[in-house]
PDB file of N, CA and C in Angstrom:
ATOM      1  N   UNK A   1     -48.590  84.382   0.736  1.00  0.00           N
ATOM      2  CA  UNK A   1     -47.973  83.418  -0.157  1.00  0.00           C
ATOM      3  C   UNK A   1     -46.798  84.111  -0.855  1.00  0.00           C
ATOM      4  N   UNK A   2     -45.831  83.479  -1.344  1.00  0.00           N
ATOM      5  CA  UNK A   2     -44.521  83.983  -2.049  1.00  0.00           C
ATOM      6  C   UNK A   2     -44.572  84.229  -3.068  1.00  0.00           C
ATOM      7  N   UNK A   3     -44.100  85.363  -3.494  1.00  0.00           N
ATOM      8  CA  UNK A   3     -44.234  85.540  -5.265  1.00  0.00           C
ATOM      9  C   UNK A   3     -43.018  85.854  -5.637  1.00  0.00           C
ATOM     10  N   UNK A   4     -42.126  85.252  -7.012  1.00  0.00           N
ATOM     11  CA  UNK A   4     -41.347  84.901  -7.413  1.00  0.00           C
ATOM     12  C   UNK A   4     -40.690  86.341  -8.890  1.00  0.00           C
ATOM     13  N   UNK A   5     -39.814  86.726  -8.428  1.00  0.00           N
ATOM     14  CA  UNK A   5     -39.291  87.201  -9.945  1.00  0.00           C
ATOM     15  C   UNK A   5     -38.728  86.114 -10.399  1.00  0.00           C
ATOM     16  N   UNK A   6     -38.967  85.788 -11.753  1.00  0.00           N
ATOM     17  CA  UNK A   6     -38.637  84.931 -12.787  1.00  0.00           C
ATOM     18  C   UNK A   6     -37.557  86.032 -14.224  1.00  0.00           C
ATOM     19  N   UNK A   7     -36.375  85.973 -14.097  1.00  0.00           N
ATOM     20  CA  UNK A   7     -35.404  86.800 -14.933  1.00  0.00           C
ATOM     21  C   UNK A   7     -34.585  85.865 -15.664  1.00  0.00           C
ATOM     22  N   UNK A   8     -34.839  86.261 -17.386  1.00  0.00           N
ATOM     23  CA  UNK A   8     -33.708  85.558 -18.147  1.00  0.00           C
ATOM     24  C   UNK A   8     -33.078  87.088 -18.719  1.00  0.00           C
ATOM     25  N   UNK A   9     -31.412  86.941 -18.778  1.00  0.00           N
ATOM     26  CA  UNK A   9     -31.390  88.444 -19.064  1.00  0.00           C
ATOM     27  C   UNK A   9     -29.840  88.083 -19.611  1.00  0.00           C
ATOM     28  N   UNK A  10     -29.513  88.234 -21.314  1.00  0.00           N
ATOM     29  CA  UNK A  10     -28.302  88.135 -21.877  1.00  0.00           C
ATOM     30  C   UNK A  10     -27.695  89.659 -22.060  1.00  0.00           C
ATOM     31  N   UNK A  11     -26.548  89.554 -21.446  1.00  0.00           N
ATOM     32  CA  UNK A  11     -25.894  90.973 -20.948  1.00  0.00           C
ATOM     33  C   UNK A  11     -24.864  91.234 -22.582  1.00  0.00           C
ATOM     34  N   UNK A  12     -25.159  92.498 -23.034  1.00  0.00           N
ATOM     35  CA  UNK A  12     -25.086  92.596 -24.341  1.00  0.00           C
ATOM     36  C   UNK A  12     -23.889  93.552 -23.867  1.00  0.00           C
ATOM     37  N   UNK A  13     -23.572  94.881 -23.090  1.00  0.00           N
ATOM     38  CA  UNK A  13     -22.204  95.197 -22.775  1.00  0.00           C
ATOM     39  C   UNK A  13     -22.235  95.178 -21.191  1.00  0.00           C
ATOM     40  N   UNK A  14     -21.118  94.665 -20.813  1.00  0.00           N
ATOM     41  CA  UNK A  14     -20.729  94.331 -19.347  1.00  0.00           C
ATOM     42  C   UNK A  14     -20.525  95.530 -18.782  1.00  0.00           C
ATOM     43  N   UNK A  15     -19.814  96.601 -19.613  1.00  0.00           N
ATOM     44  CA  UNK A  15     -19.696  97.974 -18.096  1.00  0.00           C
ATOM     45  C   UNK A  15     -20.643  98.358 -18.451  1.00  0.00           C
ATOM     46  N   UNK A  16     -21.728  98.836 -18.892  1.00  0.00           N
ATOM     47  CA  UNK A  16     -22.901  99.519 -18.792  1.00  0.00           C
ATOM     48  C   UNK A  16     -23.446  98.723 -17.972  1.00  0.00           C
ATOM     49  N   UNK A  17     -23.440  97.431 -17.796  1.00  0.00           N
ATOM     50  CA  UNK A  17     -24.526  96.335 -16.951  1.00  0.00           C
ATOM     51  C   UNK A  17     -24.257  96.571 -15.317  1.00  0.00           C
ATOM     52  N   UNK A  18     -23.187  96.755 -15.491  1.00  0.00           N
ATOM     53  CA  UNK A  18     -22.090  97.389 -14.132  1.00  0.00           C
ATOM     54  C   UNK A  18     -22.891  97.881 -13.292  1.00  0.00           C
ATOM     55  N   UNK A  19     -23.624  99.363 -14.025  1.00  0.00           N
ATOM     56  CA  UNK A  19     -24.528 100.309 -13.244  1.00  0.00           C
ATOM     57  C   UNK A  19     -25.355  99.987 -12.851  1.00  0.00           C
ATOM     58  N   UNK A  20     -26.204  98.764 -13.509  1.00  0.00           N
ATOM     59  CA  UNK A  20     -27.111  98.283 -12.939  1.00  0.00           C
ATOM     60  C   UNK A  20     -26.898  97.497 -11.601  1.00  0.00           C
ATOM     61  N   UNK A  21     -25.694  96.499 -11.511  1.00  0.00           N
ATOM     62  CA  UNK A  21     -25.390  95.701 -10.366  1.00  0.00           C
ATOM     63  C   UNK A  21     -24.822  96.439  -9.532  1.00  0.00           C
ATOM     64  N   UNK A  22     -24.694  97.480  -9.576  1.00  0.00           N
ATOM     65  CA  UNK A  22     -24.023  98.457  -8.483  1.00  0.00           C
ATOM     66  C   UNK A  22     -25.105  99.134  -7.563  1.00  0.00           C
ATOM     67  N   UNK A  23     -26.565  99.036  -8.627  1.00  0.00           N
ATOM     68  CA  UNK A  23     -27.392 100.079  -7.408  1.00  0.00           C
ATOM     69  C   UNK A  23     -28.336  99.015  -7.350  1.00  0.00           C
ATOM     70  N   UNK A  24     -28.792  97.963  -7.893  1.00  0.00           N
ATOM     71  CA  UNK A  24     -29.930  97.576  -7.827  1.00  0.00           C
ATOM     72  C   UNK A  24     -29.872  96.724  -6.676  1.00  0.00           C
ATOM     73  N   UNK A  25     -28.804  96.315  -5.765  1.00  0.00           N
ATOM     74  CA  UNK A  25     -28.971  95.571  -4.777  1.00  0.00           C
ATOM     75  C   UNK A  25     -29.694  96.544  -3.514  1.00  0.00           C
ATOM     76  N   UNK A  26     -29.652  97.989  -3.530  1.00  0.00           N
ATOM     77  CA  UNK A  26     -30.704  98.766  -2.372  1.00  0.00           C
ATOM     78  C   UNK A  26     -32.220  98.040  -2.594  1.00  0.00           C
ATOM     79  N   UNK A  27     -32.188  97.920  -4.144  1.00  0.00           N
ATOM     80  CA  UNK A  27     -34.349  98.039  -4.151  1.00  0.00           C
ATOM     81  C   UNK A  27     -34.200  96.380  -3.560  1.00  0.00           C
ATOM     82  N   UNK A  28     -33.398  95.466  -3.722  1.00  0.00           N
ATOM     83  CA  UNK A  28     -33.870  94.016  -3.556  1.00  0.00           C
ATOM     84  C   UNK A  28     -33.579  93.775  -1.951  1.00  0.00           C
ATOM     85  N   UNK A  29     -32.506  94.736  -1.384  1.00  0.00           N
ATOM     86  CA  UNK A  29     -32.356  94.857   0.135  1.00  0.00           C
ATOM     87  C   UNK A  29     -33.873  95.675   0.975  1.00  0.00           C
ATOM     88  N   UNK A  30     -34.256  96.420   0.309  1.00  0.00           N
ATOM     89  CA  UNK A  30     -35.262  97.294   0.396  1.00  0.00           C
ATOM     90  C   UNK A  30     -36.538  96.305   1.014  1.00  0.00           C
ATOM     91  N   UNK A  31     -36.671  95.650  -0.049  1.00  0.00           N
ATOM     92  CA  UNK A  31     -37.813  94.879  -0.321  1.00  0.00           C
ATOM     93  C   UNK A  31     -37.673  92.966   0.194  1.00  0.00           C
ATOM     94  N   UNK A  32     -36.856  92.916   0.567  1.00  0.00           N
ATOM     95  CA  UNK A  32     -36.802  91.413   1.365  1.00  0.00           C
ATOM     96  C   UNK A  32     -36.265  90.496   0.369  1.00  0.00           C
ATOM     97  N   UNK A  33     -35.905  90.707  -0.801  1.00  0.00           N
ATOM     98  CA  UNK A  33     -35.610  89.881  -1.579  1.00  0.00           C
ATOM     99  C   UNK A  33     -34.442  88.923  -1.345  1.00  0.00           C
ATOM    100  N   UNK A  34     -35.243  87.843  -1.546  1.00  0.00           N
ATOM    101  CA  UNK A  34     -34.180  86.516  -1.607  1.00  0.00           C
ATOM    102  C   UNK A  34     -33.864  85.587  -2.667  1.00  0.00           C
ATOM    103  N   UNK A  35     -32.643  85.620  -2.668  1.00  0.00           N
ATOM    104  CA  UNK A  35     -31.835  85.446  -4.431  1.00  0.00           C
ATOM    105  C   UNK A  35     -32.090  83.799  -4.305  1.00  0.00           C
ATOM    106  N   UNK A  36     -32.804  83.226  -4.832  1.00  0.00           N
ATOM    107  CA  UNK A  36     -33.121  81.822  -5.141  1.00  0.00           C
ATOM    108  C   UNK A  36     -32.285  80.971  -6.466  1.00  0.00           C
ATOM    109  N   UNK A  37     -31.735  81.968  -7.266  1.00  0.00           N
ATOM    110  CA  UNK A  37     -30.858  81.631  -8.645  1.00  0.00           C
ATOM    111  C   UNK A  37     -30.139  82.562  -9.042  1.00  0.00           C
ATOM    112  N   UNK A  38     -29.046  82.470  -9.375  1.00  0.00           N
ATOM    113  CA  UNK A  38     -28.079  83.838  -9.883  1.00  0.00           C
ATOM    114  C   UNK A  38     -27.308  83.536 -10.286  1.00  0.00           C
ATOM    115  N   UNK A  39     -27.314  83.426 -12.310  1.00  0.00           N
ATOM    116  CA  UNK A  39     -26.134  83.211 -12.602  1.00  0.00           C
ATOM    117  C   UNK A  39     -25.992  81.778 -12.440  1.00  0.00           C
ATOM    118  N   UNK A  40     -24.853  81.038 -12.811  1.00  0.00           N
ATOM    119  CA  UNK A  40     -24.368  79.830 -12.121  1.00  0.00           C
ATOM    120  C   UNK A  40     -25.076  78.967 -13.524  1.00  0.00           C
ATOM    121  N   UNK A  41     -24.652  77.883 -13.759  1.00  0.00           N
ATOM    122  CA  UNK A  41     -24.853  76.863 -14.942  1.00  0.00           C
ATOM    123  C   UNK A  41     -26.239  76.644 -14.699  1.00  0.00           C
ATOM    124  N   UNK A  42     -26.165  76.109 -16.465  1.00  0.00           N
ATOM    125  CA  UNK A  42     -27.988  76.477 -16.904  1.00  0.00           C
ATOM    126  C   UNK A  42     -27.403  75.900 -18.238  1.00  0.00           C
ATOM    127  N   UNK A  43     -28.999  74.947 -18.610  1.00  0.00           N
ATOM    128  CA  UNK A  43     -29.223  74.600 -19.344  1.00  0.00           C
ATOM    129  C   UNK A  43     -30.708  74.933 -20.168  1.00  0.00           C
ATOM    130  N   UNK A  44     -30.862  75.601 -21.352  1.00  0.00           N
ATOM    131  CA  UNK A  44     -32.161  75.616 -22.202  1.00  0.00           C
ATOM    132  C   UNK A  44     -32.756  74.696 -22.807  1.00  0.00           C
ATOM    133  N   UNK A  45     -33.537  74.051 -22.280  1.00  0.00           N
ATOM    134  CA  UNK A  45     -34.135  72.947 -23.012  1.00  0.00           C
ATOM    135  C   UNK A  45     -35.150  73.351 -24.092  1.00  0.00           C
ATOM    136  N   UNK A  46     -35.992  74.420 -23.841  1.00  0.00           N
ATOM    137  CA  UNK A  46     -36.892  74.647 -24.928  1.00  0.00           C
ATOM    138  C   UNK A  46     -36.741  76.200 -24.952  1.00  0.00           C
ATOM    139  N   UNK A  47     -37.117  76.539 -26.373  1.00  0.00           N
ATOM    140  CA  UNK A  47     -37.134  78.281 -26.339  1.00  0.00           C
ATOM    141  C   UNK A  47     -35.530  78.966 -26.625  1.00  0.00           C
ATOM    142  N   UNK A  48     -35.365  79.969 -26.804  1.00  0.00           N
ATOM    143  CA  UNK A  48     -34.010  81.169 -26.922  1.00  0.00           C
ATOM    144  C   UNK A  48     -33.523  80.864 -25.270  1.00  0.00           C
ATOM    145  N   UNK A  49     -32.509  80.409 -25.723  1.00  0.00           N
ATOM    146  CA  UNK A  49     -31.652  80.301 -24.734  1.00  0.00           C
ATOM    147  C   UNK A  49     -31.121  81.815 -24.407  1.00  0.00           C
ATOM    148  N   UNK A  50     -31.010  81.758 -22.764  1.00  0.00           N
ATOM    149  CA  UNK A  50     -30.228  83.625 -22.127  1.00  0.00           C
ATOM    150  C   UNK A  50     -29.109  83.137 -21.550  1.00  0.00           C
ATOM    151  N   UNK A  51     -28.016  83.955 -21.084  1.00  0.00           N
ATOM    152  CA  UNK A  51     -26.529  83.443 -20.809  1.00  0.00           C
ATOM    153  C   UNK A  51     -26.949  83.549 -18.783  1.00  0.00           C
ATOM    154  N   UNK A  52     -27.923  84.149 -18.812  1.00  0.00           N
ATOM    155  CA  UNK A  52     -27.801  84.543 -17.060  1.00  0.00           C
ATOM    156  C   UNK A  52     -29.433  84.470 -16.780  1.00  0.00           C
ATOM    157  N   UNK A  53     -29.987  83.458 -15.187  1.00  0.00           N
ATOM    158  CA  UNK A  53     -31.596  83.402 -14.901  1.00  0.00           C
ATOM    159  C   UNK A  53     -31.291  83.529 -14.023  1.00  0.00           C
ATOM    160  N   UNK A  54     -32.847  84.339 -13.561  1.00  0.00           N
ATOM    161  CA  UNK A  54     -32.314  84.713 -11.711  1.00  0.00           C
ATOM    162  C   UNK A  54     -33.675  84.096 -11.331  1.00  0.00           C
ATOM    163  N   UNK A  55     -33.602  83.624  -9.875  1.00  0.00           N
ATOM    164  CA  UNK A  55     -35.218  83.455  -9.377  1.00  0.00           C
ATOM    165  C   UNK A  55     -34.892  83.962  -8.528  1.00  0.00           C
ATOM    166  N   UNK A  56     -36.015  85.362  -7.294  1.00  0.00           N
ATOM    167  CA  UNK A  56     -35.659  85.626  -6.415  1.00  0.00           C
ATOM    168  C   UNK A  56     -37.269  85.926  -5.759  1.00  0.00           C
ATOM    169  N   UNK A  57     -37.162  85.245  -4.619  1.00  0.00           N
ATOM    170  CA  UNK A  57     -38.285  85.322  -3.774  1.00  0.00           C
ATOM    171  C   UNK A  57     -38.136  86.654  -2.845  1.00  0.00           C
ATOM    172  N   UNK A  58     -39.707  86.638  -2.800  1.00  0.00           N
ATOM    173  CA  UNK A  58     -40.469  88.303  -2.221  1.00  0.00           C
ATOM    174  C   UNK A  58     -41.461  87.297  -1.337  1.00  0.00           C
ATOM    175  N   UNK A  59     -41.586  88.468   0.105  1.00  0.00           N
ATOM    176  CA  UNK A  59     -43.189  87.605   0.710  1.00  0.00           C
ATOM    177  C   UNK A  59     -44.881  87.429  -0.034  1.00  0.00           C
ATOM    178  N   UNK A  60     -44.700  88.311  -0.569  1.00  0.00           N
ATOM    179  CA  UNK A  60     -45.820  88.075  -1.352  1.00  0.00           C
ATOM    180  C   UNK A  60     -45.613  89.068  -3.074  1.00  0.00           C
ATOM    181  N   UNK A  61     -46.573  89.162  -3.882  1.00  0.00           N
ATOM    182  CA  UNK A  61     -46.731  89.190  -4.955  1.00  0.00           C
ATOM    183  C   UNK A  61     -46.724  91.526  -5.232  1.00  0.00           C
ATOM    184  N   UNK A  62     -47.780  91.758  -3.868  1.00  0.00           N
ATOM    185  CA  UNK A  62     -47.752  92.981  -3.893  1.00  0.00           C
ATOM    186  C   UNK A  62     -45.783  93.610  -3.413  1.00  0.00           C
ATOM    187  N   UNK A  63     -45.361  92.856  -2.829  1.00  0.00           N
ATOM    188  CA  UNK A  63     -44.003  93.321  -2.148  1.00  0.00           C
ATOM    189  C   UNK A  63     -43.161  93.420  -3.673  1.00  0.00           C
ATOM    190  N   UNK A  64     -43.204  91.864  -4.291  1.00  0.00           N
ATOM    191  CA  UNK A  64     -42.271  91.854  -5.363  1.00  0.00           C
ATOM    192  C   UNK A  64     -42.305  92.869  -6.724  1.00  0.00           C
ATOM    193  N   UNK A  65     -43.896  93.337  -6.434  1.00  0.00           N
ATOM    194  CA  UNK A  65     -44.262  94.000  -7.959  1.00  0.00           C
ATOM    195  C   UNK A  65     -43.873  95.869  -7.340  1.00  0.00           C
ATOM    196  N   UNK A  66     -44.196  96.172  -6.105  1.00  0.00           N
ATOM    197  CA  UNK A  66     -43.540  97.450  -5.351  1.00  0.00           C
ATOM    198  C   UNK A  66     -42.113  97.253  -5.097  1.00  0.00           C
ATOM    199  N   UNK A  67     -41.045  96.143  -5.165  1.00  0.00           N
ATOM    200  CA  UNK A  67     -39.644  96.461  -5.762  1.00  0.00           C
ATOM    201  C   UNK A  67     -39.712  96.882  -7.063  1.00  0.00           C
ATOM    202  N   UNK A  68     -40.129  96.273  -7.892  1.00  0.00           N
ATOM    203  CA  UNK A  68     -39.951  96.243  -9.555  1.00  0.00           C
ATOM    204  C   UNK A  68     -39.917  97.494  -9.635  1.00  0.00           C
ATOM    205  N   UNK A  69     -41.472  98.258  -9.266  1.00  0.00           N
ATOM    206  CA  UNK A  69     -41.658  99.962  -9.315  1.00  0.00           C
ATOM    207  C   UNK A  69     -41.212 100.788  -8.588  1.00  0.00           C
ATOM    208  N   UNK A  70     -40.631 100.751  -7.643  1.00  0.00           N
ATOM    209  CA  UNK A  70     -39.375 101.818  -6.415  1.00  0.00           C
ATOM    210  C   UNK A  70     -38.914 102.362  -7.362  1.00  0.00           C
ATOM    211  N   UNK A  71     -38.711 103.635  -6.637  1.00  0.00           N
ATOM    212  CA  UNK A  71     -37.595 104.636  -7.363  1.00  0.00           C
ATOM    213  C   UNK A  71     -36.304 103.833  -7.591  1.00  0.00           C
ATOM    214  N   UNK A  72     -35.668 103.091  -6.252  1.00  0.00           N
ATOM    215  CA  UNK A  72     -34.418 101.983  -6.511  1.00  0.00           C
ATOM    216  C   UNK A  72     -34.064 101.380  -7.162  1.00  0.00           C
ATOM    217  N   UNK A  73     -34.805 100.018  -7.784  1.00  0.00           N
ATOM    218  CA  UNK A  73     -35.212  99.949  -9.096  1.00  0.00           C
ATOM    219  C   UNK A  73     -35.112 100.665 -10.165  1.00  0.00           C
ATOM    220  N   UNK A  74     -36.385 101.181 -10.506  1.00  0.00           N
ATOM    221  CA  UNK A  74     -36.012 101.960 -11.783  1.00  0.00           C
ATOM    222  C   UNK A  74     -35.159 102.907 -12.065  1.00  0.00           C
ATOM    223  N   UNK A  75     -34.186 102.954 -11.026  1.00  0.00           N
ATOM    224  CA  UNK A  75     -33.290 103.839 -11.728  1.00  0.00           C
ATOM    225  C   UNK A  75     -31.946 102.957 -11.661  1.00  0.00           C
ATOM    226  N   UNK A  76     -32.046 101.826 -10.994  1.00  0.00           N
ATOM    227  CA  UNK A  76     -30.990 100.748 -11.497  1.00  0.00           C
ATOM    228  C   UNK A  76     -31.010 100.030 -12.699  1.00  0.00           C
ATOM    229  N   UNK A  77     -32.229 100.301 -13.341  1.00  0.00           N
ATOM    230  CA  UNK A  77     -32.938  99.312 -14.633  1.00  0.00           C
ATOM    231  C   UNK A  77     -32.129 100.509 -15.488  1.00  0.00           C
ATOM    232  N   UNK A  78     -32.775 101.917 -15.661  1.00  0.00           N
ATOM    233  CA  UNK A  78     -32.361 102.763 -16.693  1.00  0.00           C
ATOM    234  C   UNK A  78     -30.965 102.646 -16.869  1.00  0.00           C
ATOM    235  N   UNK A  79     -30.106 101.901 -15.670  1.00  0.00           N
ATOM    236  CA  UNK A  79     -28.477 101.597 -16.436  1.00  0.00           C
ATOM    237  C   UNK A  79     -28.602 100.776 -16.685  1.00  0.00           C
ATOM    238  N   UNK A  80     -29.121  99.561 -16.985  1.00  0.00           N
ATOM    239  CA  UNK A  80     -29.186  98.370 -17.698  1.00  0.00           C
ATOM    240  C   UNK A  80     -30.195  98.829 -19.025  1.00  0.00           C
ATOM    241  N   UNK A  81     -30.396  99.377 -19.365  1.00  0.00           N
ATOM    242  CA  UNK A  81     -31.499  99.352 -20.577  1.00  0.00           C
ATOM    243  C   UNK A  81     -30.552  99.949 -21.522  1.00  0.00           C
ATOM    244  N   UNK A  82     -30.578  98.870 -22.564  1.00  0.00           N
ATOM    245  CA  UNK A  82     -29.529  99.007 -23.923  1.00  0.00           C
ATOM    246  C   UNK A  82     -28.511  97.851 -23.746  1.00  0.00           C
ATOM    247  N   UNK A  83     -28.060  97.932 -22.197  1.00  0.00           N
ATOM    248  CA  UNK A  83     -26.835  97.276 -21.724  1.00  0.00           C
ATOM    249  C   UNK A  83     -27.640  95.360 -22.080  1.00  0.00           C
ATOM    250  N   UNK A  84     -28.086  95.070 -21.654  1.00  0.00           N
ATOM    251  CA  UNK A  84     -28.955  94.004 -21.834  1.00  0.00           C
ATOM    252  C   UNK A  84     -29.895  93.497 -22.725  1.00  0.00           C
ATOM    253  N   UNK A  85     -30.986  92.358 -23.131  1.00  0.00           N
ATOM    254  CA  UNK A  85     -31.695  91.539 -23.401  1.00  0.00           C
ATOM    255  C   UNK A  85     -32.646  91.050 -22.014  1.00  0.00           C
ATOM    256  N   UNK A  86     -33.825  91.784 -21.522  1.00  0.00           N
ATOM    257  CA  UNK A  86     -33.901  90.945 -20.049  1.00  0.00           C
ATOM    258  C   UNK A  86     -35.376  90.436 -20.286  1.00  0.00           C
ATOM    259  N   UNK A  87     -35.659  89.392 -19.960  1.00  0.00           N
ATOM    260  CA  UNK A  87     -37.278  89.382 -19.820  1.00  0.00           C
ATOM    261  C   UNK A  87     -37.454  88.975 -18.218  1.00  0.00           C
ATOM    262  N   UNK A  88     -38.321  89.647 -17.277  1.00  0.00           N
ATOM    263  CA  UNK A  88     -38.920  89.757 -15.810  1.00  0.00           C
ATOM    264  C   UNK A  88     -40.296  89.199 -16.232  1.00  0.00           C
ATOM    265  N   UNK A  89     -40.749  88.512 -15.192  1.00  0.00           N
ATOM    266  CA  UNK A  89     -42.155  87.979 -14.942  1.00  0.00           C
ATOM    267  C   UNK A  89     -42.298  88.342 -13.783  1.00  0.00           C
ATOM    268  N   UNK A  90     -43.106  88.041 -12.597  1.00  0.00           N
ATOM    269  CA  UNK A  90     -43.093  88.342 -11.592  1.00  0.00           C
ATOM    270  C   UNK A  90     -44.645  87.072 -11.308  1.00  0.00           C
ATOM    271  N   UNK A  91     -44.749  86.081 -10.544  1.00  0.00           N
ATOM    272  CA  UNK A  91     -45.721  85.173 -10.188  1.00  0.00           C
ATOM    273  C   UNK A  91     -45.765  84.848  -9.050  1.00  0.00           C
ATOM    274  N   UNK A  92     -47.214  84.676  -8.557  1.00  0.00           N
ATOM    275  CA  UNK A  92     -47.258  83.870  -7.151  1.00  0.00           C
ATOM    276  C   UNK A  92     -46.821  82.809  -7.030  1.00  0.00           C
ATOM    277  N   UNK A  93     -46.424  82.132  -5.899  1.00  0.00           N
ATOM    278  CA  UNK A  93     -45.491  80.891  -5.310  1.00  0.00           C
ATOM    279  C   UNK A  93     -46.745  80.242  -5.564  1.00  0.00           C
ATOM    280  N   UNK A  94     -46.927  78.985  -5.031  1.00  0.00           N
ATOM    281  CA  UNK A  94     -47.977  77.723  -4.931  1.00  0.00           C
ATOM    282  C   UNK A  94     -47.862  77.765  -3.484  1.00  0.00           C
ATOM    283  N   UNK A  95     -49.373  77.710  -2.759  1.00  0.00           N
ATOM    284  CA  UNK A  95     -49.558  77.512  -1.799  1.00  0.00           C
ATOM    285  C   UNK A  95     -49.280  76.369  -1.192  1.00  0.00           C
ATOM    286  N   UNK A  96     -48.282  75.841  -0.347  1.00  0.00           N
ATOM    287  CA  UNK A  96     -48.060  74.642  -0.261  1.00  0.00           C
ATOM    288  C   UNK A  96     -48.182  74.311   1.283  1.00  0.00           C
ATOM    289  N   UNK A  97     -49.122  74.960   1.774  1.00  0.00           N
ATOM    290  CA  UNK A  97     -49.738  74.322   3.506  1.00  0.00           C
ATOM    291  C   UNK A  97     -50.364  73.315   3.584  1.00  0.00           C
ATOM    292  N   UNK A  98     -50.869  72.786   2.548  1.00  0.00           N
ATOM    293  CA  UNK A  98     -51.798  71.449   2.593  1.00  0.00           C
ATOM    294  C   UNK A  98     -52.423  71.171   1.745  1.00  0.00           C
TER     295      UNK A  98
END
């Protein structure tokens, strides 16, 4: 079944955020990730609104949570940390065979 990163993430300085979008596309190439939302108009209906949501599908739940933790990853995150506001979830898809 598919499991989903769920990302709201308001980018607080843009060249520090830089570092992050510069390496973090290896761990999501790495790991099968498929960009389902990025960026692009958005509306907050309830809750703190974020300027940027990503949804990006993984084959399953163990794949998406072993991107998060890769060396690739976390060392694309440590240039985003300060640079950003991010909150990550990470959830299973809904089984939808029948």
């Amino acid at each position: 079944m598919p499991a989903y990163w769920i990302a709201h993430v308001e980018v607080l300085d843009a060249t520090a955020y830089s570092g992050y979008t510069d390496l973090a596309p290896a761990a999501f190439q790495r790991y099968g990730a498929k960009f389902l939302a990025r960026g692009g108009r958005s509306e907050s209906l309830e809750g703190g609104g974020f300027s940027r949501h990503v949804v990006i599908e993984f084959t399953d739940l163990e794949t998406a949570t072993a991107c998060y933790r890769s060396p690739e990853y976390q060392l694309a995150k440590s240039k985003r940390d300060g640079a950003c506001i991010a909150h990550i979830t990470i959830v299973d898809g809904v089984d939808t065979s029948g």
